[in-house]
N, C-alpha and C. Protein backbone atom coordinates (compact mmCIF):
# COMPACT_ATOMS: atom_id res chain seq x y z
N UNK A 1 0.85 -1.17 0.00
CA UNK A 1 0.00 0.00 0.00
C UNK A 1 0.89 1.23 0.00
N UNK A 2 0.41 2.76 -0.47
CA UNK A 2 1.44 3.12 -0.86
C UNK A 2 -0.06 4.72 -1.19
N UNK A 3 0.16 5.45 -0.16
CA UNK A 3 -0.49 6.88 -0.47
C UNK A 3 0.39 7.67 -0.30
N UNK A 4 -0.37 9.27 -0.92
CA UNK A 4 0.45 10.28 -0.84
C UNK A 4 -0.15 11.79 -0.57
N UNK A 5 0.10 12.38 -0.19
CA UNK A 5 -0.09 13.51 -0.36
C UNK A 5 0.84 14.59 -0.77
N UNK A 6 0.82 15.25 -2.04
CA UNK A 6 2.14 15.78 -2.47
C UNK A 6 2.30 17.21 -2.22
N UNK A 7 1.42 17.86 -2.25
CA UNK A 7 1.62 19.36 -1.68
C UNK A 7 2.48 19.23 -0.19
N UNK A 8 2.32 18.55 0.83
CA UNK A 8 2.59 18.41 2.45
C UNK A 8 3.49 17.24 1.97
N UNK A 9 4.26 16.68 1.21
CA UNK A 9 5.17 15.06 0.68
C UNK A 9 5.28 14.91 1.63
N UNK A 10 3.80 14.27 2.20
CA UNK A 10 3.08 13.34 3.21
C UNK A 10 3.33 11.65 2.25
N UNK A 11 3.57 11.26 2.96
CA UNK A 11 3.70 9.21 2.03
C UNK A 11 3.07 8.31 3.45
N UNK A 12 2.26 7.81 3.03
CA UNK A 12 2.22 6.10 3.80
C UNK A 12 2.20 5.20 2.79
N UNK A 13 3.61 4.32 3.62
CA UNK A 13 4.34 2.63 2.59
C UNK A 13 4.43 2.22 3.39
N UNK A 14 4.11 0.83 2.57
CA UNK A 14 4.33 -0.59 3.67
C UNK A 14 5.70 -1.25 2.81
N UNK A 15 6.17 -0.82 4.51
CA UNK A 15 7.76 -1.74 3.80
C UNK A 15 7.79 -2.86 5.15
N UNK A 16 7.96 -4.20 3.80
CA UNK A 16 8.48 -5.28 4.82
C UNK A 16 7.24 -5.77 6.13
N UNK A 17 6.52 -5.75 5.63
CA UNK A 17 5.10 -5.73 7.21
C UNK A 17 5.32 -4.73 8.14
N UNK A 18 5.63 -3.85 7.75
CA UNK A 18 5.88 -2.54 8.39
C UNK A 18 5.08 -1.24 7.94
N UNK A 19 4.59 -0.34 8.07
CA UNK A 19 3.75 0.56 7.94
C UNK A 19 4.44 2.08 8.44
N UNK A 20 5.23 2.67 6.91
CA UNK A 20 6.22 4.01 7.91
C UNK A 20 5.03 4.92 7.40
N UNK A 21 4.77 6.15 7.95
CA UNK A 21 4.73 7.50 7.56
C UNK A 21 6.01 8.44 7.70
N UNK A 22 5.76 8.95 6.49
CA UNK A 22 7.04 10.20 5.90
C UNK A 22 6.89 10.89 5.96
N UNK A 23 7.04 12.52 6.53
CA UNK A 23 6.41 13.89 5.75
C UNK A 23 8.01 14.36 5.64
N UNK A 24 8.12 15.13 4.24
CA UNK A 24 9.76 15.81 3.65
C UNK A 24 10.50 14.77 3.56
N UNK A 25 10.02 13.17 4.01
CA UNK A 25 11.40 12.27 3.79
C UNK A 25 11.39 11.66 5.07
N UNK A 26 11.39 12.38 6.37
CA UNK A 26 11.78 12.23 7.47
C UNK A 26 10.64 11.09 8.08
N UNK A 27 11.26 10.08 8.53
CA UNK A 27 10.15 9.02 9.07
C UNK A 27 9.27 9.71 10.36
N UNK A 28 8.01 9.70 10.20
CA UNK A 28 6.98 9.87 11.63
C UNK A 28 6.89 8.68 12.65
N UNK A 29 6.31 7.92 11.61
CA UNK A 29 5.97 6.79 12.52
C UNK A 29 6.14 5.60 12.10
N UNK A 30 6.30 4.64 12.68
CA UNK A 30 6.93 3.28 12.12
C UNK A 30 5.90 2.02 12.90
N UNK A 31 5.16 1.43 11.94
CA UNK A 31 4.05 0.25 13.22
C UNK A 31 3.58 -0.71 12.08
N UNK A 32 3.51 -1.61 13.25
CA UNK A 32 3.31 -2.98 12.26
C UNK A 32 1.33 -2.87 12.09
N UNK A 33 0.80 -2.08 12.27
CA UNK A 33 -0.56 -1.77 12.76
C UNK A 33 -0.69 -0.81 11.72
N UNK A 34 -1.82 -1.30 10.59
CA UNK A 34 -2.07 -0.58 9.53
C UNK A 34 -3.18 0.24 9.99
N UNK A 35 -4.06 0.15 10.91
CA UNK A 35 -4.93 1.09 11.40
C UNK A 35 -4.49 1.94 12.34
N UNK A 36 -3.53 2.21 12.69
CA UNK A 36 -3.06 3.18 13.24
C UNK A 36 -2.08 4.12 12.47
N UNK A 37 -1.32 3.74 11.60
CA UNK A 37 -0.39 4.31 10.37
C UNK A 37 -1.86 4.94 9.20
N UNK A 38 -2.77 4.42 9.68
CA UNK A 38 -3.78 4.86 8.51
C UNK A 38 -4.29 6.32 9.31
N UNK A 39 -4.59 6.26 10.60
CA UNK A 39 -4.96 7.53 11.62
C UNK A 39 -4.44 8.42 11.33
N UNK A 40 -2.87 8.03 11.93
CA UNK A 40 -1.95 9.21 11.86
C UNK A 40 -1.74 9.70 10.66
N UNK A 41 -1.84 9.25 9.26
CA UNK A 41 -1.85 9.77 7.83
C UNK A 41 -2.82 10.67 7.66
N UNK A 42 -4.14 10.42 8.02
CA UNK A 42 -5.04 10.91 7.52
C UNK A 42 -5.04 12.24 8.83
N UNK A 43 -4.93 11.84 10.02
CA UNK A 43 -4.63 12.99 10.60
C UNK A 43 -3.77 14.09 9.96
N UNK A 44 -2.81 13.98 9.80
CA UNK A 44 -1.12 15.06 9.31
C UNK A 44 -2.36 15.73 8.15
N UNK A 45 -2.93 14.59 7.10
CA UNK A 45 -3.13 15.20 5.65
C UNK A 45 -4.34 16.08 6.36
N UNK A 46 -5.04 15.47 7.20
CA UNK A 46 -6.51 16.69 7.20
C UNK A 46 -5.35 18.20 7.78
N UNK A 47 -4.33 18.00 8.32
CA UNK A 47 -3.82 18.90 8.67
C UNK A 47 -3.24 19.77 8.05
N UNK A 48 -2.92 19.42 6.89
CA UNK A 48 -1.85 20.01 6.08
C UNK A 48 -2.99 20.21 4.78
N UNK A 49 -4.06 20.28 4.94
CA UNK A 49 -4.72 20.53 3.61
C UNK A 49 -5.59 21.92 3.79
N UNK A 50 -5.13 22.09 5.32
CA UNK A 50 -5.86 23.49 5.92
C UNK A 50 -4.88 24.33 5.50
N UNK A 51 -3.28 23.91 5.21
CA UNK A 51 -1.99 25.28 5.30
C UNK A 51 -2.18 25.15 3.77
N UNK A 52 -2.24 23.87 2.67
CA UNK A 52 -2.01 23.71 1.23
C UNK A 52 -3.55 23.48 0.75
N UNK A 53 -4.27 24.54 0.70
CA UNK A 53 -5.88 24.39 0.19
C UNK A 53 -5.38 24.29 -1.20
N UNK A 54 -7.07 23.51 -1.41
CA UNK A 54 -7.11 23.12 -3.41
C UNK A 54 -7.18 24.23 -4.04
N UNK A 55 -6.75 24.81 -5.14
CA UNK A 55 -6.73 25.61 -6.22
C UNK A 55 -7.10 25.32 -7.18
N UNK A 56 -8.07 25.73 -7.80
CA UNK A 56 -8.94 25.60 -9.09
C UNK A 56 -7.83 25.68 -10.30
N UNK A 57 -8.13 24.70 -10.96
CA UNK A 57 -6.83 24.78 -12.30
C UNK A 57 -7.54 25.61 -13.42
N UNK A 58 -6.90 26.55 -13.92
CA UNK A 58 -6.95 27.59 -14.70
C UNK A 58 -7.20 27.01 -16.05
N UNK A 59 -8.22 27.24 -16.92
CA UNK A 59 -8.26 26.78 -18.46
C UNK A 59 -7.39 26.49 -19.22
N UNK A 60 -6.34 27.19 -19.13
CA UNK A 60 -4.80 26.61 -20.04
C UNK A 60 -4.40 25.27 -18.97
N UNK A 61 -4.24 25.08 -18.26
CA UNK A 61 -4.05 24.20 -17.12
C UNK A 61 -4.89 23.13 -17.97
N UNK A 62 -6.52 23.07 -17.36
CA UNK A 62 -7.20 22.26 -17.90
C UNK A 62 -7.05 21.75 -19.64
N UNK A 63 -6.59 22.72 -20.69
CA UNK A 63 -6.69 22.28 -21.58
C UNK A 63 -5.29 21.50 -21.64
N UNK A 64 -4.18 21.61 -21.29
CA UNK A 64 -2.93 21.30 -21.82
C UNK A 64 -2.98 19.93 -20.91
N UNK A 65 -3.82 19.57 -20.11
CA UNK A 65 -3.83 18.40 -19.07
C UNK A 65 -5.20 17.30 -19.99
N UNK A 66 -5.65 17.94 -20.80
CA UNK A 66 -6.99 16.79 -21.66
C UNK A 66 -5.99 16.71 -22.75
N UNK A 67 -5.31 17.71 -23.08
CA UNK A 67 -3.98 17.74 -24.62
C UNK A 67 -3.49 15.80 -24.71
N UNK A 68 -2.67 16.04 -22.95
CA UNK A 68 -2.13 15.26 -22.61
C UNK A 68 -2.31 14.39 -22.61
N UNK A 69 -3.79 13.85 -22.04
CA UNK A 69 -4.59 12.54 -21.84
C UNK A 69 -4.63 11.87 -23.15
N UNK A 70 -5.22 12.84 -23.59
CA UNK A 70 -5.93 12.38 -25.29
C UNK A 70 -4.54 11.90 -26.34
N UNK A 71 -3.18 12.42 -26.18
CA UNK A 71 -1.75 12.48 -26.37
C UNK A 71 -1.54 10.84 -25.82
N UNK A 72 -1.59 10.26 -24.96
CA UNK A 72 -1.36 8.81 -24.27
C UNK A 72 -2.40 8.18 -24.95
N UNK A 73 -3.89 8.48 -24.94
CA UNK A 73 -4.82 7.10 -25.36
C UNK A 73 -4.73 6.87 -26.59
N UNK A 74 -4.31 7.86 -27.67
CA UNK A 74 -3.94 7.60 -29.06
C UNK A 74 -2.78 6.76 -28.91
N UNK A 75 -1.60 6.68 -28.41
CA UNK A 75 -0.49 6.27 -28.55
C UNK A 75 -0.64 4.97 -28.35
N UNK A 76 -1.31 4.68 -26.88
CA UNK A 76 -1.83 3.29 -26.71
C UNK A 76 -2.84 2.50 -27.24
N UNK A 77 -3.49 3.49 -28.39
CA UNK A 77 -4.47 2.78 -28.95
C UNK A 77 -3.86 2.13 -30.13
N UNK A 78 -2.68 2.99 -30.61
CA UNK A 78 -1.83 2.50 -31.81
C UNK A 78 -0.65 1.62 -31.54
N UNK A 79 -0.40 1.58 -30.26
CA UNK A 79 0.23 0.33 -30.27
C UNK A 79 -0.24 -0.78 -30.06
N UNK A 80 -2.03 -0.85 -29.44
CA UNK A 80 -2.55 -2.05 -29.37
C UNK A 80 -3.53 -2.88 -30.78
N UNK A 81 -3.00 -2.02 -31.76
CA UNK A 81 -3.87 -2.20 -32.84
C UNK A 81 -2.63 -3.29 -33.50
N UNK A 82 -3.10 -4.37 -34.03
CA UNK A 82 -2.35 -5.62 -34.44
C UNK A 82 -1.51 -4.95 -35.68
N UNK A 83 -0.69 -5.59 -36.33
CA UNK A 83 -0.26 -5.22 -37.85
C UNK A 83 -1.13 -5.43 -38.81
N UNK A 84 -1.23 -4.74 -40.10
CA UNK A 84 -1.70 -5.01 -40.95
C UNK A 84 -1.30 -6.14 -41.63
N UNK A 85 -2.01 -7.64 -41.80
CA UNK A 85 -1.80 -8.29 -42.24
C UNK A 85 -1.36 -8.11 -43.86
N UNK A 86 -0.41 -9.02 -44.30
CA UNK A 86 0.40 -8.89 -45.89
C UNK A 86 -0.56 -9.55 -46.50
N UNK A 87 -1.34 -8.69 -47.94
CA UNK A 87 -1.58 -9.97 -48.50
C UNK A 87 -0.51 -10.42 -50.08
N UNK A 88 -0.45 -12.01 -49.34
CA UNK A 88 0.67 -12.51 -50.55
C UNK A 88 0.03 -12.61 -51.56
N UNK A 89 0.97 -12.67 -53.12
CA UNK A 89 0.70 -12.06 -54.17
C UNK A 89 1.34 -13.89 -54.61
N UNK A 90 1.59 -14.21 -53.75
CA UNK A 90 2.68 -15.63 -54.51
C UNK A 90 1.19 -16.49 -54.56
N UNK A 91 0.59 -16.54 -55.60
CA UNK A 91 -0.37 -17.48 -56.25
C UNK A 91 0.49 -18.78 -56.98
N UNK A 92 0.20 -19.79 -57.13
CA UNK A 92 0.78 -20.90 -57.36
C UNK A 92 -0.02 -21.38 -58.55
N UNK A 93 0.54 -21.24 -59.42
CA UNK A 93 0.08 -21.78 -60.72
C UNK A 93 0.90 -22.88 -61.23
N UNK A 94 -0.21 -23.91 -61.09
CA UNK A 94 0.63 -25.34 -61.67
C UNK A 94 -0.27 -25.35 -63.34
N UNK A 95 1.07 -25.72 -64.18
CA UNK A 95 1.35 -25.87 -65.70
C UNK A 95 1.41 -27.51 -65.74
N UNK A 96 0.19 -27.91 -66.02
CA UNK A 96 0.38 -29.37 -66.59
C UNK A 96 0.01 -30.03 -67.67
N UNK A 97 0.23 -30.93 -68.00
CA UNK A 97 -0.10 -31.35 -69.27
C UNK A 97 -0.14 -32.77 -69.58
């Protein structure tokens, strides 16, 4: 498991049956107890979303971010599209007599 919060680089990872919280890097808390590493996460983030409030993304924002999307699903749509099959021209004409 593996959240984040990136404005506050808030992280909860499970390393090893272990459960750290990070904020800047620096370990918080370390517990083998995923409901308590889940508390204290969601605690810090309700905390830190009061100092880093949401900001409405600006129309150039929004457009250059659908640019983008639409930029990946073409790409992956053309690489999941098979080859065009060859058609062979080698017809076999048997001459008998």
């Amino acid at each position: 498991m593996k959240l984040s919060f990136l404005p506050g680089e808030l992280d909860l990872s499970d390393e090893q049956g272990e459960f750290v919280v990070r904020v800047q890097g620096k370990e918080i808390l370390r517990t083998r107890s995923k409901q308590t590493a889940l508390s204290k996460f969601n605690a810090l983030r309700r905390s830190m979303e009061q100092q880093f409030p949401a900001r409405e993304v600006t129309p150039e924002e929004k457009k250059e971010l659908l640019k983008s999307i639409f930029n990946e699903a073409m790409l992956a749509d053309v690489a999941r599209r098979p080859p065009k099959k060859r058609s062979s021209a080698r017809g076999t004409r048997t001459f008998g007599g």
